[in-house]
C-alpha atoms as a PDB file:
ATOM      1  CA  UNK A   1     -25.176 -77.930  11.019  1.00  0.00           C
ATOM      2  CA  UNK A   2     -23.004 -77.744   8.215  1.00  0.00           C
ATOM      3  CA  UNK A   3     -23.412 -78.179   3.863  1.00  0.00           C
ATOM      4  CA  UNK A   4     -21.067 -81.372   4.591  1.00  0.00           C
ATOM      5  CA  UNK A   5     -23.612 -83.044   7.121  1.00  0.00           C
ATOM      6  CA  UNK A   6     -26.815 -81.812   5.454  1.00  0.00           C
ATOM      7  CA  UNK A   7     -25.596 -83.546   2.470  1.00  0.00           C
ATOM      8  CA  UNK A   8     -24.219 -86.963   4.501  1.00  0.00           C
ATOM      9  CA  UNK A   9     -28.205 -86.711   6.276  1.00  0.00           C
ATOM     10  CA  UNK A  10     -29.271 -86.764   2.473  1.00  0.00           C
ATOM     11  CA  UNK A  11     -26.861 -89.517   1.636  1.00  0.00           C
ATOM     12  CA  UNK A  12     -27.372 -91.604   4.384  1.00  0.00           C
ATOM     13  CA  UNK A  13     -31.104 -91.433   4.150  1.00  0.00           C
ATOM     14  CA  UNK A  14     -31.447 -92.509   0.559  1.00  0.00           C
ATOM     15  CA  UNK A  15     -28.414 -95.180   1.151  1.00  0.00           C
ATOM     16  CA  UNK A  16     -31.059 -96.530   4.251  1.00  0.00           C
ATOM     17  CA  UNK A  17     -33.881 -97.021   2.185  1.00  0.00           C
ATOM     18  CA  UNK A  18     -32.459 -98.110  -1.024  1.00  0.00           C
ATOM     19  CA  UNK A  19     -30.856-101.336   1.027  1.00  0.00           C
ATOM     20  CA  UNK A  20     -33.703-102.052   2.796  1.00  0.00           C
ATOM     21  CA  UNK A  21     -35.446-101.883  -0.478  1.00  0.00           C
ATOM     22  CA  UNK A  22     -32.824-104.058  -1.978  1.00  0.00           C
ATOM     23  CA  UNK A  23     -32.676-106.584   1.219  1.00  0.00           C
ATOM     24  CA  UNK A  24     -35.915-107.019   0.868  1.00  0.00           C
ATOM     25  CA  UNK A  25     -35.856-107.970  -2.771  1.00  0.00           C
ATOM     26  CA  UNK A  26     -33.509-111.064  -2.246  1.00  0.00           C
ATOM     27  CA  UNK A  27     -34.847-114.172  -2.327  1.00  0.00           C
ATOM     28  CA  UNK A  28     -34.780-116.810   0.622  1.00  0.00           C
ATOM     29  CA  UNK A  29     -35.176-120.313  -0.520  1.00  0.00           C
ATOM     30  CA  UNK A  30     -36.215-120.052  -4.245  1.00  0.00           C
ATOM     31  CA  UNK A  31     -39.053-117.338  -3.471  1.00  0.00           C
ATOM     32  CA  UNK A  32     -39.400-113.982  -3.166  1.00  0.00           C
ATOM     33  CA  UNK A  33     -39.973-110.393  -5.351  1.00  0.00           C
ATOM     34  CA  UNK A  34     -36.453-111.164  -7.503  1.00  0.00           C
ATOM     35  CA  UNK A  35     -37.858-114.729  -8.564  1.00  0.00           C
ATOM     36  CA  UNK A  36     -40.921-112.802  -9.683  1.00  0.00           C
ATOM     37  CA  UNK A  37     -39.962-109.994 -11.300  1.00  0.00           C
ATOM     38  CA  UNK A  38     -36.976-112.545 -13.178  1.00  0.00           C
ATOM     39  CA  UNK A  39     -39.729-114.662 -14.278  1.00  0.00           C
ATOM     40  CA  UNK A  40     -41.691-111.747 -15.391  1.00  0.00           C
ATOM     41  CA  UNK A  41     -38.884-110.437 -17.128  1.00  0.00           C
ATOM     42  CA  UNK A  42     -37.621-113.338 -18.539  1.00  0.00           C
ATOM     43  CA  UNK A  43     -37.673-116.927 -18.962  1.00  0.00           C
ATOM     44  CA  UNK A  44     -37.505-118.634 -15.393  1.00  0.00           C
ATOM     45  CA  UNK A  45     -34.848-120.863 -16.109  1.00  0.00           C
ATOM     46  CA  UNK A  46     -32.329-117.860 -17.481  1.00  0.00           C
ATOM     47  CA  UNK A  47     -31.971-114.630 -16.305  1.00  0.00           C
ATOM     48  CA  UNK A  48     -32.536-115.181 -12.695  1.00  0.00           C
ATOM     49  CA  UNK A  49     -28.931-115.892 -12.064  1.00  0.00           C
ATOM     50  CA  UNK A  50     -27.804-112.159 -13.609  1.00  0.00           C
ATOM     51  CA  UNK A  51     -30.916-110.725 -11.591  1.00  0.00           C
ATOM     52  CA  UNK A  52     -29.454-112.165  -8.452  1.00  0.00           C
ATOM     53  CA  UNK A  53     -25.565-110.861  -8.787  1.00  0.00           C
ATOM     54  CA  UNK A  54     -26.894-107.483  -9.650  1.00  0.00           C
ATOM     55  CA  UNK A  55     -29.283-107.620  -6.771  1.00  0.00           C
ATOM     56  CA  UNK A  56     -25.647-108.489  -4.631  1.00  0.00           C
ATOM     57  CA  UNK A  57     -23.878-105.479  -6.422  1.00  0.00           C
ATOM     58  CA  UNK A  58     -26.593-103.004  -6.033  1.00  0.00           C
ATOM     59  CA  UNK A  59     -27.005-104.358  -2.127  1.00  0.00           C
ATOM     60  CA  UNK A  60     -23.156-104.143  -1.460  1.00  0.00           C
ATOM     61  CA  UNK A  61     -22.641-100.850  -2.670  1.00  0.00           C
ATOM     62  CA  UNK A  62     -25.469 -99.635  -0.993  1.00  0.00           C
ATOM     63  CA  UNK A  63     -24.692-101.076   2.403  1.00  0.00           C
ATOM     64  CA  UNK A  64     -21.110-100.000   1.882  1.00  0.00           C
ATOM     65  CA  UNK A  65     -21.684 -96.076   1.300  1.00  0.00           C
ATOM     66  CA  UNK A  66     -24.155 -96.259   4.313  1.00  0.00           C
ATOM     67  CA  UNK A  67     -21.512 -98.067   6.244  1.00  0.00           C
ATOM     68  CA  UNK A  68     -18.600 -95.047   5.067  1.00  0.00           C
ATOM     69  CA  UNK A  69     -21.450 -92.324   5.475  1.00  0.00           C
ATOM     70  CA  UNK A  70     -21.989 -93.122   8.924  1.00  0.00           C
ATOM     71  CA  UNK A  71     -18.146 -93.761   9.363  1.00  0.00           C
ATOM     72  CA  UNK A  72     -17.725 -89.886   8.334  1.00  0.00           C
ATOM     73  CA  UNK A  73     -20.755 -88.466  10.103  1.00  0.00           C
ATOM     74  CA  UNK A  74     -19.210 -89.798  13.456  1.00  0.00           C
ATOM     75  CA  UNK A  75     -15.724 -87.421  12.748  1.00  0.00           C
ATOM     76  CA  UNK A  76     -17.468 -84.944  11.354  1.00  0.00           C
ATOM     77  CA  UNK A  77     -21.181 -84.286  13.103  1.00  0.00           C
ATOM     78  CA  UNK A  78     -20.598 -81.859  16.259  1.00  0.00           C
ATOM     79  CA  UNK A  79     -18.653 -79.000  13.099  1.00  0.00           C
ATOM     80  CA  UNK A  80     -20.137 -79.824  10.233  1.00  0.00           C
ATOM     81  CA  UNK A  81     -16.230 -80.051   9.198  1.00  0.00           C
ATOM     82  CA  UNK A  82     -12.848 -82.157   9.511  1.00  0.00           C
ATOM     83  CA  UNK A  83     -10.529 -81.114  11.674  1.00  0.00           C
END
């Protein structure tokens, strides 16, 4: 196995787990860990709205490098290289 491929492995790993993490977080129908940790944090009727978008951003970017890791790992796994 190749540097490229031990470091997608890494990549892909920590890209799993961070947006499970960050599924989980998400709230269903007004409850869940962001509606606590926002009310914690601050007041419940502001601040819940920014925790939620950034909640999105952080799950979309997540989900998209483990969707372009994988993409990459499938050319590249058998070498370890492109081509």
């Amino acid at each position: 196995m190749g540097v490229l491929n031990t470091f997608l492995l890494i990549l892909w790993a920590i890209s799993a787990i961070a947006t499970i993490i960050l599924v989980l977080m998400h709230s269903g129908e007004g409850t869940g860990v962001s509606d606590m940790i926002a009310s914690s944090m601050y007041n419940a009727s502001t601040g819940s709205g920014i925790w939620e978008r950034n909640l999105d951003r952080l799950t979309m970017i997540t989900s998209i490098v483990f969707g372009v890791v994988v993409l990459i790992m499938m050319i590249t796994f058998p070498l370890g290289s492109i081509g």
